[in-house]
C-alpha atoms as a PDB file:
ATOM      1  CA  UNK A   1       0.000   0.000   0.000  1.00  0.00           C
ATOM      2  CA  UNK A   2       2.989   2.314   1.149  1.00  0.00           C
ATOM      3  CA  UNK A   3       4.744   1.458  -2.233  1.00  0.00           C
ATOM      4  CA  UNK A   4       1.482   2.740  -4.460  1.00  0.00           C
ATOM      5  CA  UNK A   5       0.980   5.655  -2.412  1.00  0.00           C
ATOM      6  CA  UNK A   6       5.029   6.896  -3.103  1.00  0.00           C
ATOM      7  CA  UNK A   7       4.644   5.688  -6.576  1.00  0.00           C
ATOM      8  CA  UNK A   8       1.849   8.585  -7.255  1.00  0.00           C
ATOM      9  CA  UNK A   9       3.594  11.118  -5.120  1.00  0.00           C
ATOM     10  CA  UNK A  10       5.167  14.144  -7.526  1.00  0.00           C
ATOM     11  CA  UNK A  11       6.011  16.710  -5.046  1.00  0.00           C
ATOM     12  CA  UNK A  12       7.108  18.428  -7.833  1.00  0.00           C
ATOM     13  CA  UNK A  13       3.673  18.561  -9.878  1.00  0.00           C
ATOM     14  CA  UNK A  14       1.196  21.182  -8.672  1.00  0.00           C
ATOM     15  CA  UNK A  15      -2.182  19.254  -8.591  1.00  0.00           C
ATOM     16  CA  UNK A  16      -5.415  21.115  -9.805  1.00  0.00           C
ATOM     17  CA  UNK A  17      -6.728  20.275  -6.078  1.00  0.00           C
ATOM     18  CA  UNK A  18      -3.691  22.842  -4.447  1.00  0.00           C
ATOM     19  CA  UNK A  19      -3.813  25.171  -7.013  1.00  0.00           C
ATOM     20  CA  UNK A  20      -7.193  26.377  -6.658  1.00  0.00           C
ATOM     21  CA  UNK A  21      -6.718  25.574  -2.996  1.00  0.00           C
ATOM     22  CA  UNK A  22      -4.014  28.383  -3.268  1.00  0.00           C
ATOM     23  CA  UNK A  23      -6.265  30.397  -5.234  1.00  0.00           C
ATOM     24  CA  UNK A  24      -8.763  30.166  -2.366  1.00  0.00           C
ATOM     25  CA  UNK A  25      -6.107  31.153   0.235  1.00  0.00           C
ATOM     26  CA  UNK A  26      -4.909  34.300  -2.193  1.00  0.00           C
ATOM     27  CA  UNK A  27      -8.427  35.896  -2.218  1.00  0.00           C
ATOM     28  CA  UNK A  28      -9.399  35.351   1.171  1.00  0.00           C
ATOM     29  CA  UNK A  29      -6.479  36.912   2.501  1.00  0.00           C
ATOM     30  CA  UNK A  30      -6.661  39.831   0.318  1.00  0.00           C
ATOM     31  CA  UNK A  31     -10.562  40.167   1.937  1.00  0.00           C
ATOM     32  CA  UNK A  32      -9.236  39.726   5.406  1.00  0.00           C
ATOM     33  CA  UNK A  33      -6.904  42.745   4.711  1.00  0.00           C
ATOM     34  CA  UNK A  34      -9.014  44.726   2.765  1.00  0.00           C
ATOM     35  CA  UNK A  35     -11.737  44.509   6.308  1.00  0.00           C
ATOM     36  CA  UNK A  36      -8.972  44.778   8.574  1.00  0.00           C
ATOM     37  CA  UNK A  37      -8.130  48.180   6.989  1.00  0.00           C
ATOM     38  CA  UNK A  38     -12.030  49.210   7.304  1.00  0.00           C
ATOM     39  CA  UNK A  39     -11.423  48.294  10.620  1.00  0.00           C
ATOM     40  CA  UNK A  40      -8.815  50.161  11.195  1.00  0.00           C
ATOM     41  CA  UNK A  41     -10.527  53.663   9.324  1.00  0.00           C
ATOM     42  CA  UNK A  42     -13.355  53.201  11.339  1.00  0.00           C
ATOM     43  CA  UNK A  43     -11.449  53.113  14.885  1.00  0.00           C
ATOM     44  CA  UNK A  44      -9.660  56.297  13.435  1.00  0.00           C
ATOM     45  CA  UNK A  45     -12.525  58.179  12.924  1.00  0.00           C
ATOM     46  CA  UNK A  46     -13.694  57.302  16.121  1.00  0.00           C
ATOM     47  CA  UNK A  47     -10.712  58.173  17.966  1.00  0.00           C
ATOM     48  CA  UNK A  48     -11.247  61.285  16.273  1.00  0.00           C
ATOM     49  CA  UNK A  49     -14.765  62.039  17.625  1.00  0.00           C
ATOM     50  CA  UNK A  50     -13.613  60.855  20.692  1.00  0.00           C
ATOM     51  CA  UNK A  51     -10.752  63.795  20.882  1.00  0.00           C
ATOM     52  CA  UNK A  52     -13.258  66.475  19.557  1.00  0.00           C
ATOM     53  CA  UNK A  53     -15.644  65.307  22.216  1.00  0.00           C
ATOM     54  CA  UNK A  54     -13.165  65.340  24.919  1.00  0.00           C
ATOM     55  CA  UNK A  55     -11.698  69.468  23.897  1.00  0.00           C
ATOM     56  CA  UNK A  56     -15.343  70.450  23.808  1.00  0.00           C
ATOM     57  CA  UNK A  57     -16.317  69.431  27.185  1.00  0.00           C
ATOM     58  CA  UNK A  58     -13.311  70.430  28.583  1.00  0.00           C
ATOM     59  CA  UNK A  59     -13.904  74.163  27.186  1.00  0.00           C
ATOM     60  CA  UNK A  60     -11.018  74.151  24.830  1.00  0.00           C
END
Protein backbone atom coordinates (compact mmCIF):
# COMPACT_ATOMS: atom_id res chain seq x y z
CA UNK A 1 0.00 0.00 0.00
CA UNK A 2 2.99 2.31 1.15
CA UNK A 3 4.74 1.46 -2.23
CA UNK A 4 1.48 2.74 -4.46
CA UNK A 5 0.98 5.66 -2.41
CA UNK A 6 5.03 6.90 -3.10
CA UNK A 7 4.64 5.69 -6.58
CA UNK A 8 1.85 8.58 -7.25
CA UNK A 9 3.59 11.12 -5.12
CA UNK A 10 5.17 14.14 -7.53
CA UNK A 11 6.01 16.71 -5.05
CA UNK A 12 7.11 18.43 -7.83
CA UNK A 13 3.67 18.56 -9.88
CA UNK A 14 1.20 21.18 -8.67
CA UNK A 15 -2.18 19.25 -8.59
CA UNK A 16 -5.41 21.12 -9.81
CA UNK A 17 -6.73 20.28 -6.08
CA UNK A 18 -3.69 22.84 -4.45
CA UNK A 19 -3.81 25.17 -7.01
CA UNK A 20 -7.19 26.38 -6.66
CA UNK A 21 -6.72 25.57 -3.00
CA UNK A 22 -4.01 28.38 -3.27
CA UNK A 23 -6.26 30.40 -5.23
CA UNK A 24 -8.76 30.17 -2.37
CA UNK A 25 -6.11 31.15 0.23
CA UNK A 26 -4.91 34.30 -2.19
CA UNK A 27 -8.43 35.90 -2.22
CA UNK A 28 -9.40 35.35 1.17
CA UNK A 29 -6.48 36.91 2.50
CA UNK A 30 -6.66 39.83 0.32
CA UNK A 31 -10.56 40.17 1.94
CA UNK A 32 -9.24 39.73 5.41
CA UNK A 33 -6.90 42.74 4.71
CA UNK A 34 -9.01 44.73 2.77
CA UNK A 35 -11.74 44.51 6.31
CA UNK A 36 -8.97 44.78 8.57
CA UNK A 37 -8.13 48.18 6.99
CA UNK A 38 -12.03 49.21 7.30
CA UNK A 39 -11.42 48.29 10.62
CA UNK A 40 -8.81 50.16 11.19
CA UNK A 41 -10.53 53.66 9.32
CA UNK A 42 -13.36 53.20 11.34
CA UNK A 43 -11.45 53.11 14.88
CA UNK A 44 -9.66 56.30 13.44
CA UNK A 45 -12.53 58.18 12.92
CA UNK A 46 -13.69 57.30 16.12
CA UNK A 47 -10.71 58.17 17.97
CA UNK A 48 -11.25 61.28 16.27
CA UNK A 49 -14.77 62.04 17.62
CA UNK A 50 -13.61 60.85 20.69
CA UNK A 51 -10.75 63.80 20.88
CA UNK A 52 -13.26 66.47 19.56
CA UNK A 53 -15.64 65.31 22.22
CA UNK A 54 -13.17 65.34 24.92
CA UNK A 55 -11.70 69.47 23.90
CA UNK A 56 -15.34 70.45 23.81
CA UNK A 57 -16.32 69.43 27.18
CA UNK A 58 -13.31 70.43 28.58
CA UNK A 59 -13.90 74.16 27.19
CA UNK A 60 -11.02 74.15 24.83
Amino acid sequence: MVQDALAHYQPDVESLAWRKKQSRIEYLCKERDAALDEIQGCQNYVEELEQELTQLESGD
